[in-house]
N, C-alpha and C. Protein backbone atom coordinates (compact mmCIF):
# COMPACT_ATOMS: atom_id res chain seq x y z
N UNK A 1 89.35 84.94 117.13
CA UNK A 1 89.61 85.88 116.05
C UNK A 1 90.49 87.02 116.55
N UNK A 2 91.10 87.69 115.92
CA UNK A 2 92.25 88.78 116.00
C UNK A 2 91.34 90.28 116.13
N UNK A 3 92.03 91.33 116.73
CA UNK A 3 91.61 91.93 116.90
C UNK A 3 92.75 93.04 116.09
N UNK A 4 91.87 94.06 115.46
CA UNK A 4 92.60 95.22 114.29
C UNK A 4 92.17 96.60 114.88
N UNK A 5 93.16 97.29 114.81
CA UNK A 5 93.56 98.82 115.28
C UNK A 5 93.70 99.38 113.71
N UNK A 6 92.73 99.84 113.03
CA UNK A 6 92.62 100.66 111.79
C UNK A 6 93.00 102.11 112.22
N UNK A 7 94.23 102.91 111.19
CA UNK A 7 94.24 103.84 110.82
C UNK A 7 94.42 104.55 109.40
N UNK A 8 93.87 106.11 109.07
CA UNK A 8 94.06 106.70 108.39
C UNK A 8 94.55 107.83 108.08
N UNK A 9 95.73 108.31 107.81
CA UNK A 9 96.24 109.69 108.12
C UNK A 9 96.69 110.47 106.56
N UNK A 10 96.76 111.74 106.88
CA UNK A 10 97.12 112.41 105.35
C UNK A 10 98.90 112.50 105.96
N UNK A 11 99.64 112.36 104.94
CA UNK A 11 101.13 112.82 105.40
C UNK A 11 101.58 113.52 104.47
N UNK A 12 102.70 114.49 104.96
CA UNK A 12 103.37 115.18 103.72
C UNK A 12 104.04 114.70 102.77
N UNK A 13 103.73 114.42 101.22
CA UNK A 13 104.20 113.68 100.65
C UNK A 13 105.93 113.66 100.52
N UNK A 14 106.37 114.86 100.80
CA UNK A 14 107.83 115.37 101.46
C UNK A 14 108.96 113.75 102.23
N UNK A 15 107.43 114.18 103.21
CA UNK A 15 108.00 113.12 104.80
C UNK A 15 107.68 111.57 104.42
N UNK A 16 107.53 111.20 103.37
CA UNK A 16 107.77 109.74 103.01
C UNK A 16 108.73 109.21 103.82
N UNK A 17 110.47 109.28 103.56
CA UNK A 17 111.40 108.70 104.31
C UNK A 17 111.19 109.00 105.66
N UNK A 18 110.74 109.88 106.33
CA UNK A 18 110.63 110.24 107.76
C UNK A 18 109.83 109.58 108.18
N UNK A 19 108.40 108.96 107.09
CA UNK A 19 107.08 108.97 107.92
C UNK A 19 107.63 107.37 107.88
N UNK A 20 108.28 106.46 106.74
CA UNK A 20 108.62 105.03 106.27
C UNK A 20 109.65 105.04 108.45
N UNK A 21 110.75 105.83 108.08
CA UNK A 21 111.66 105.46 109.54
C UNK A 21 110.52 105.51 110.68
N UNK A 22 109.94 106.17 110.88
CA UNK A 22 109.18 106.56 112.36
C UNK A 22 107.98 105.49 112.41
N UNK A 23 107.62 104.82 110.99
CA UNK A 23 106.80 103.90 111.21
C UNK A 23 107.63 102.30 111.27
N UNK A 24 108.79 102.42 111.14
CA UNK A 24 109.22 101.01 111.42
C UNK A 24 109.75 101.07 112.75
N UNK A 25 109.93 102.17 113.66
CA UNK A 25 110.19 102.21 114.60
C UNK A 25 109.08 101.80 115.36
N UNK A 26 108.13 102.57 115.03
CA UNK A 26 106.92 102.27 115.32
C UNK A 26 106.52 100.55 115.92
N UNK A 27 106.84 100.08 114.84
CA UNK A 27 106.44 98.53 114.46
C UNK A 27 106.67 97.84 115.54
N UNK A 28 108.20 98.31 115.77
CA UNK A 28 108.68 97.85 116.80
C UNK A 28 108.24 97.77 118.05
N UNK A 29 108.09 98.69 118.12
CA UNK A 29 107.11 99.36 119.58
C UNK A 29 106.28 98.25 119.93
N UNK A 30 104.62 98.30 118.92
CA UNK A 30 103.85 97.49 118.64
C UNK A 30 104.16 96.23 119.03
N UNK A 31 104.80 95.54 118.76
CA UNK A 31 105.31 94.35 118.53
C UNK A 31 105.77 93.73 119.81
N UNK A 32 106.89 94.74 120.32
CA UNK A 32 107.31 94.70 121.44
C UNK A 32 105.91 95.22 122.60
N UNK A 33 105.46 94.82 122.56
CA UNK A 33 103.82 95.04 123.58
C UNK A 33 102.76 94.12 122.96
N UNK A 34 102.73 93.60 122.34
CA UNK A 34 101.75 91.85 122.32
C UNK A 34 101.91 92.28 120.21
N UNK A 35 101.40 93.00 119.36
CA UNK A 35 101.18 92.66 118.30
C UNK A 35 101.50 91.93 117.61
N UNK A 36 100.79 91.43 116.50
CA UNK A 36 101.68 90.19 115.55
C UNK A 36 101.60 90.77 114.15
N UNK A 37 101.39 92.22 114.24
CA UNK A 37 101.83 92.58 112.41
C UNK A 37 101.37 93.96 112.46
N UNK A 38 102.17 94.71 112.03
CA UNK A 38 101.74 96.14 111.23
C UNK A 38 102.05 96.42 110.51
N UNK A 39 100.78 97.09 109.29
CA UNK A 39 101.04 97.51 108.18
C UNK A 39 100.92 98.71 107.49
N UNK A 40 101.65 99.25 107.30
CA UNK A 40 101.53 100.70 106.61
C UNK A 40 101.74 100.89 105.04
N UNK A 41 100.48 101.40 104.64
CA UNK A 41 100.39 101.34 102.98
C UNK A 41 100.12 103.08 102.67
N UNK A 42 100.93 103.11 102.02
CA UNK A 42 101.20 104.42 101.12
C UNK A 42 100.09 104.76 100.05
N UNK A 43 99.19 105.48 99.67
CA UNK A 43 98.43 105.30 98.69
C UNK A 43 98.58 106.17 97.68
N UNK A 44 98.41 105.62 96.35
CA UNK A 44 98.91 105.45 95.08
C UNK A 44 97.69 105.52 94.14
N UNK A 45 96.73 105.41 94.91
CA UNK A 45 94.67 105.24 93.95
C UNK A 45 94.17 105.48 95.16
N UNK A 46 94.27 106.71 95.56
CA UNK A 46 93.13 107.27 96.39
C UNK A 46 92.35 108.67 95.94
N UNK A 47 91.16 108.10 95.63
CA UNK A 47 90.67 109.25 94.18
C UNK A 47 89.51 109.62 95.57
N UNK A 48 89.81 111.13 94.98
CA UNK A 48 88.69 112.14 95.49
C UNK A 48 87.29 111.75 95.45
N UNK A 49 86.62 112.01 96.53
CA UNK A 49 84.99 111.25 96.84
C UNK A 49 83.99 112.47 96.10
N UNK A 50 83.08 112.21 96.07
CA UNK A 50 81.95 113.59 95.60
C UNK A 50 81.12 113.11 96.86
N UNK A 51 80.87 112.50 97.72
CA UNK A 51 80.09 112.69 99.33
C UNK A 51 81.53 112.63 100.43
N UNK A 52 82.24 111.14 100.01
CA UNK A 52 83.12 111.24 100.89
C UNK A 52 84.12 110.15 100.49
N UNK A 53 85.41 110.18 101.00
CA UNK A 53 86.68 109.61 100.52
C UNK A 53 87.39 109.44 101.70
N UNK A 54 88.54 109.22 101.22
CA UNK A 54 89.93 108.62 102.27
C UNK A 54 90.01 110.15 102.24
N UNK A 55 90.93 111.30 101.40
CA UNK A 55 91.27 112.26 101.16
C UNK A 55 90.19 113.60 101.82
N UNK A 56 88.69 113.32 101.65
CA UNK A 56 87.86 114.20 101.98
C UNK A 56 88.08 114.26 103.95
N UNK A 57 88.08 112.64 104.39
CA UNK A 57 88.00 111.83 105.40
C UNK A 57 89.27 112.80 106.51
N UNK A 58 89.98 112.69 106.07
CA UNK A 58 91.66 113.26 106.80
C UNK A 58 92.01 114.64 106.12
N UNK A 59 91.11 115.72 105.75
CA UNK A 59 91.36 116.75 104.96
C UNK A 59 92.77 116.97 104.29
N UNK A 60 92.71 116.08 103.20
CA UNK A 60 93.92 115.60 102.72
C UNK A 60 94.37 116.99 101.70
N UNK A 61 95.34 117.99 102.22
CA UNK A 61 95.89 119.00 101.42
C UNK A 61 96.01 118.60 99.90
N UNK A 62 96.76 119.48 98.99
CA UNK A 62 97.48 118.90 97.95
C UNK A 62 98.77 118.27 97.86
N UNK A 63 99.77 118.77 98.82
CA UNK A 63 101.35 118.31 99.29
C UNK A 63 101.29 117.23 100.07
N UNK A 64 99.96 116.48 99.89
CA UNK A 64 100.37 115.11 100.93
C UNK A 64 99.21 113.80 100.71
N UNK A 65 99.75 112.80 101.26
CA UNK A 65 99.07 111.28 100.01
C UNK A 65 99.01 110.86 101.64
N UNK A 66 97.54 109.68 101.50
CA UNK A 66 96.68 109.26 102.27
C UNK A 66 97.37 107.94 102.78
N UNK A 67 97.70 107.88 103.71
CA UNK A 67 98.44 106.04 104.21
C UNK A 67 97.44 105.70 105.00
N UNK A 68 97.13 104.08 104.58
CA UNK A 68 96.07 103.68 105.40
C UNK A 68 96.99 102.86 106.03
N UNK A 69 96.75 102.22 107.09
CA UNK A 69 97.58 101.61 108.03
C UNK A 69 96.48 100.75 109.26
N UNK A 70 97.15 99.49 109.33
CA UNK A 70 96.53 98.71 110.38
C UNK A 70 97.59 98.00 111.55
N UNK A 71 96.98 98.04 112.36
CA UNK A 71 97.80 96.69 113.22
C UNK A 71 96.71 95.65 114.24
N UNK A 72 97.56 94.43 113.73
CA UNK A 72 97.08 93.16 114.00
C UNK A 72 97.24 92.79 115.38
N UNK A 73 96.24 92.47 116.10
CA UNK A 73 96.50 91.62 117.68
C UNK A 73 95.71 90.66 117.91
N UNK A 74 96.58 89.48 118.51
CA UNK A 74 95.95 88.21 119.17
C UNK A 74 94.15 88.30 119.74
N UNK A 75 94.22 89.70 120.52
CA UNK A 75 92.79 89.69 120.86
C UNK A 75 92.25 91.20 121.61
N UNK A 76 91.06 91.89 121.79
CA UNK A 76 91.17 92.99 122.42
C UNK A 76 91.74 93.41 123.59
N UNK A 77 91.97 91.97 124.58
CA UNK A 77 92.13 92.29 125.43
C UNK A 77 93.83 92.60 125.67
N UNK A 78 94.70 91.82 124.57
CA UNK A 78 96.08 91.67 124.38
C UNK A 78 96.07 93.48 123.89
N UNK A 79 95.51 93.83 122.91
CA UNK A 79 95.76 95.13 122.35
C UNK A 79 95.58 96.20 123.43
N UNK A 80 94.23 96.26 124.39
CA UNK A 80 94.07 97.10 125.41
C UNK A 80 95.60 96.58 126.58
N UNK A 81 95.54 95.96 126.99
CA UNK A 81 97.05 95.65 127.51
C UNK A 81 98.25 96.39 126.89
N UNK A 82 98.33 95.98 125.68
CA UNK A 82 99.25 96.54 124.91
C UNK A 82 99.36 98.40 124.50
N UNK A 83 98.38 98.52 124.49
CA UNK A 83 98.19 100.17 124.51
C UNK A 83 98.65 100.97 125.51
N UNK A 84 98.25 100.21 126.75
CA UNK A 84 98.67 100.85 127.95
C UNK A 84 100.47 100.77 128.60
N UNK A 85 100.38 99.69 127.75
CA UNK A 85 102.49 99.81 127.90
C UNK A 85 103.10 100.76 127.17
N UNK A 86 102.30 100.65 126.07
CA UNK A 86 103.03 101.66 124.91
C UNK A 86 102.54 103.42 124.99
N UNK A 87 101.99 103.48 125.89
CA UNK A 87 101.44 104.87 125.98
C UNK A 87 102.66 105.35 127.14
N UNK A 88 102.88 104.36 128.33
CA UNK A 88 103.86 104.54 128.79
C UNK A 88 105.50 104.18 128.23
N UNK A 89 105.31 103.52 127.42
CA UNK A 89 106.84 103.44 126.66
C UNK A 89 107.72 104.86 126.48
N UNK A 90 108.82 105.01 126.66
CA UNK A 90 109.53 105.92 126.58
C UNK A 90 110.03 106.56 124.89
N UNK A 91 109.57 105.26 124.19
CA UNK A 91 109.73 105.60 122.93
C UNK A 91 108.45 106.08 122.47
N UNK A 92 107.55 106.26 122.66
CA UNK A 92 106.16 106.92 122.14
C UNK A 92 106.25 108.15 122.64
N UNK A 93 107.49 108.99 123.42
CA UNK A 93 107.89 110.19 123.55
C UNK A 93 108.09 111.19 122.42
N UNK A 94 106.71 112.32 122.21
CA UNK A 94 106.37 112.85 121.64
C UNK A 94 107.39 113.87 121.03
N UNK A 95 108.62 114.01 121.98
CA UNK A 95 109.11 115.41 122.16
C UNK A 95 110.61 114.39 120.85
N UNK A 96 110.98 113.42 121.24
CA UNK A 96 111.77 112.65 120.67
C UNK A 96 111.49 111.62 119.72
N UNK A 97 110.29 111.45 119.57
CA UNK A 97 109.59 110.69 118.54
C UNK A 97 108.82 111.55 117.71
N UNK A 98 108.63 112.36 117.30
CA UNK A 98 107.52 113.06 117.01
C UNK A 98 107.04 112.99 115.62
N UNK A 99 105.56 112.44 116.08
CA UNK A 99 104.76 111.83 114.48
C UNK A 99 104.93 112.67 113.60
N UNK A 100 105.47 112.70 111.73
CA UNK A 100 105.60 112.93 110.95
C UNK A 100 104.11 113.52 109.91
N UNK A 101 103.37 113.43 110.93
CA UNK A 101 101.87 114.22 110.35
C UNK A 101 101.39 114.86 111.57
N UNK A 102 99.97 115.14 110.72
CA UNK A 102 98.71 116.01 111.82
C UNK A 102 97.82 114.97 112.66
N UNK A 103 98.34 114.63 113.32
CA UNK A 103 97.22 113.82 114.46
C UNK A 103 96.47 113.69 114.85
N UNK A 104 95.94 115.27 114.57
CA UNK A 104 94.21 115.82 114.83
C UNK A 104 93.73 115.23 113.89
N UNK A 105 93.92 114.99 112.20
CA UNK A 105 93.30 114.37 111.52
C UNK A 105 93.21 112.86 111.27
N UNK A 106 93.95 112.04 112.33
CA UNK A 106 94.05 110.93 111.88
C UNK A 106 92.43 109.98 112.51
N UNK A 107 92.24 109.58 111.63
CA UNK A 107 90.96 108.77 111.67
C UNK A 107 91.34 106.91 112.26
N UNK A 108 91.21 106.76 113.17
CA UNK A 108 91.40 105.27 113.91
C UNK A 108 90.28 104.95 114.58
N UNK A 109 90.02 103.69 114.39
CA UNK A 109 89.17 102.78 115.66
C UNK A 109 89.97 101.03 115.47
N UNK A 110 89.24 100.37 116.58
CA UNK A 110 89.57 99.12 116.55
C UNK A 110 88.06 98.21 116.26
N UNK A 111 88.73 97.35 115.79
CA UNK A 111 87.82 96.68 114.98
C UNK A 111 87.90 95.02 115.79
N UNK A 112 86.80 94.09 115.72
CA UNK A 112 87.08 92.90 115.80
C UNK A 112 86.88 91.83 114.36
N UNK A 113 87.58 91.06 114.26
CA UNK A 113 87.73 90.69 113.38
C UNK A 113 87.10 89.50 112.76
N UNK A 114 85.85 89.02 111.68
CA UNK A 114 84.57 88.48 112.06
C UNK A 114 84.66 86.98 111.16
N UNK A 115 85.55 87.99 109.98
CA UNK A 115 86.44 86.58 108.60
C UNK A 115 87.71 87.77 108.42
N UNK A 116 88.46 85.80 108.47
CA UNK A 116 89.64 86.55 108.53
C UNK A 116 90.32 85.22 107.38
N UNK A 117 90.59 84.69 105.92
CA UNK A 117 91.08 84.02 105.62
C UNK A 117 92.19 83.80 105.08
């Protein structure tokens, strides 16, 4: 079974085109270090929780919409491999790459994957 790197971040609804470029760059990255898919979804029906939500989750301002986002790998051990290239990659350079949101709020874990059809 595949192993999934879940994220959730609030972005400025502004930085759409910035956050769309920096995440296909992104992809690349990914990809280029073992992955076999990433996906970044823009959200469009992410309604406010009364305990808790996507929006409550990433203290989602008013000037900015919730992207949930995953990426796909062969297996944990390919992704832990893969993390550690890409942390050293020269393109995950913060100063020249620099993520298009708040990072402190982004909500991620990795997941294993149990049904997958």
């Amino acid at each position: 079974m595949n192993y999934v790197d879940g994220f959730v971040i609030a972005v400025p609804t502004a930085n759409r085109d910035v956050f769309e470029k920096h995440s296909r760059e992104s992809a690349v990255l990914f990809k280029d270090h073992g992955a076999l898919s990433v996906v970044e979804c823009w959200g469009d029906d992410v309604p406010d929780g009364k305990l808790t939500s996507f929006p409550m989750a990433v203290k989602r301002e008013p000037n900015e919409t919730v992207v949930f986002s995953w990426v796909m790998w062969p297996s944990k051990a390919v992704r832990d491999e893969g993390w550690k290239r890409i942390e050293s990659d020269p393109r995950m350079n913060a100063r020249e790459n620099p993520m298009p949101f708040d990072g402190k709020r982004m909500i991620y874990g990795g997941f294993q994957a149990i049904v997958q059809v």
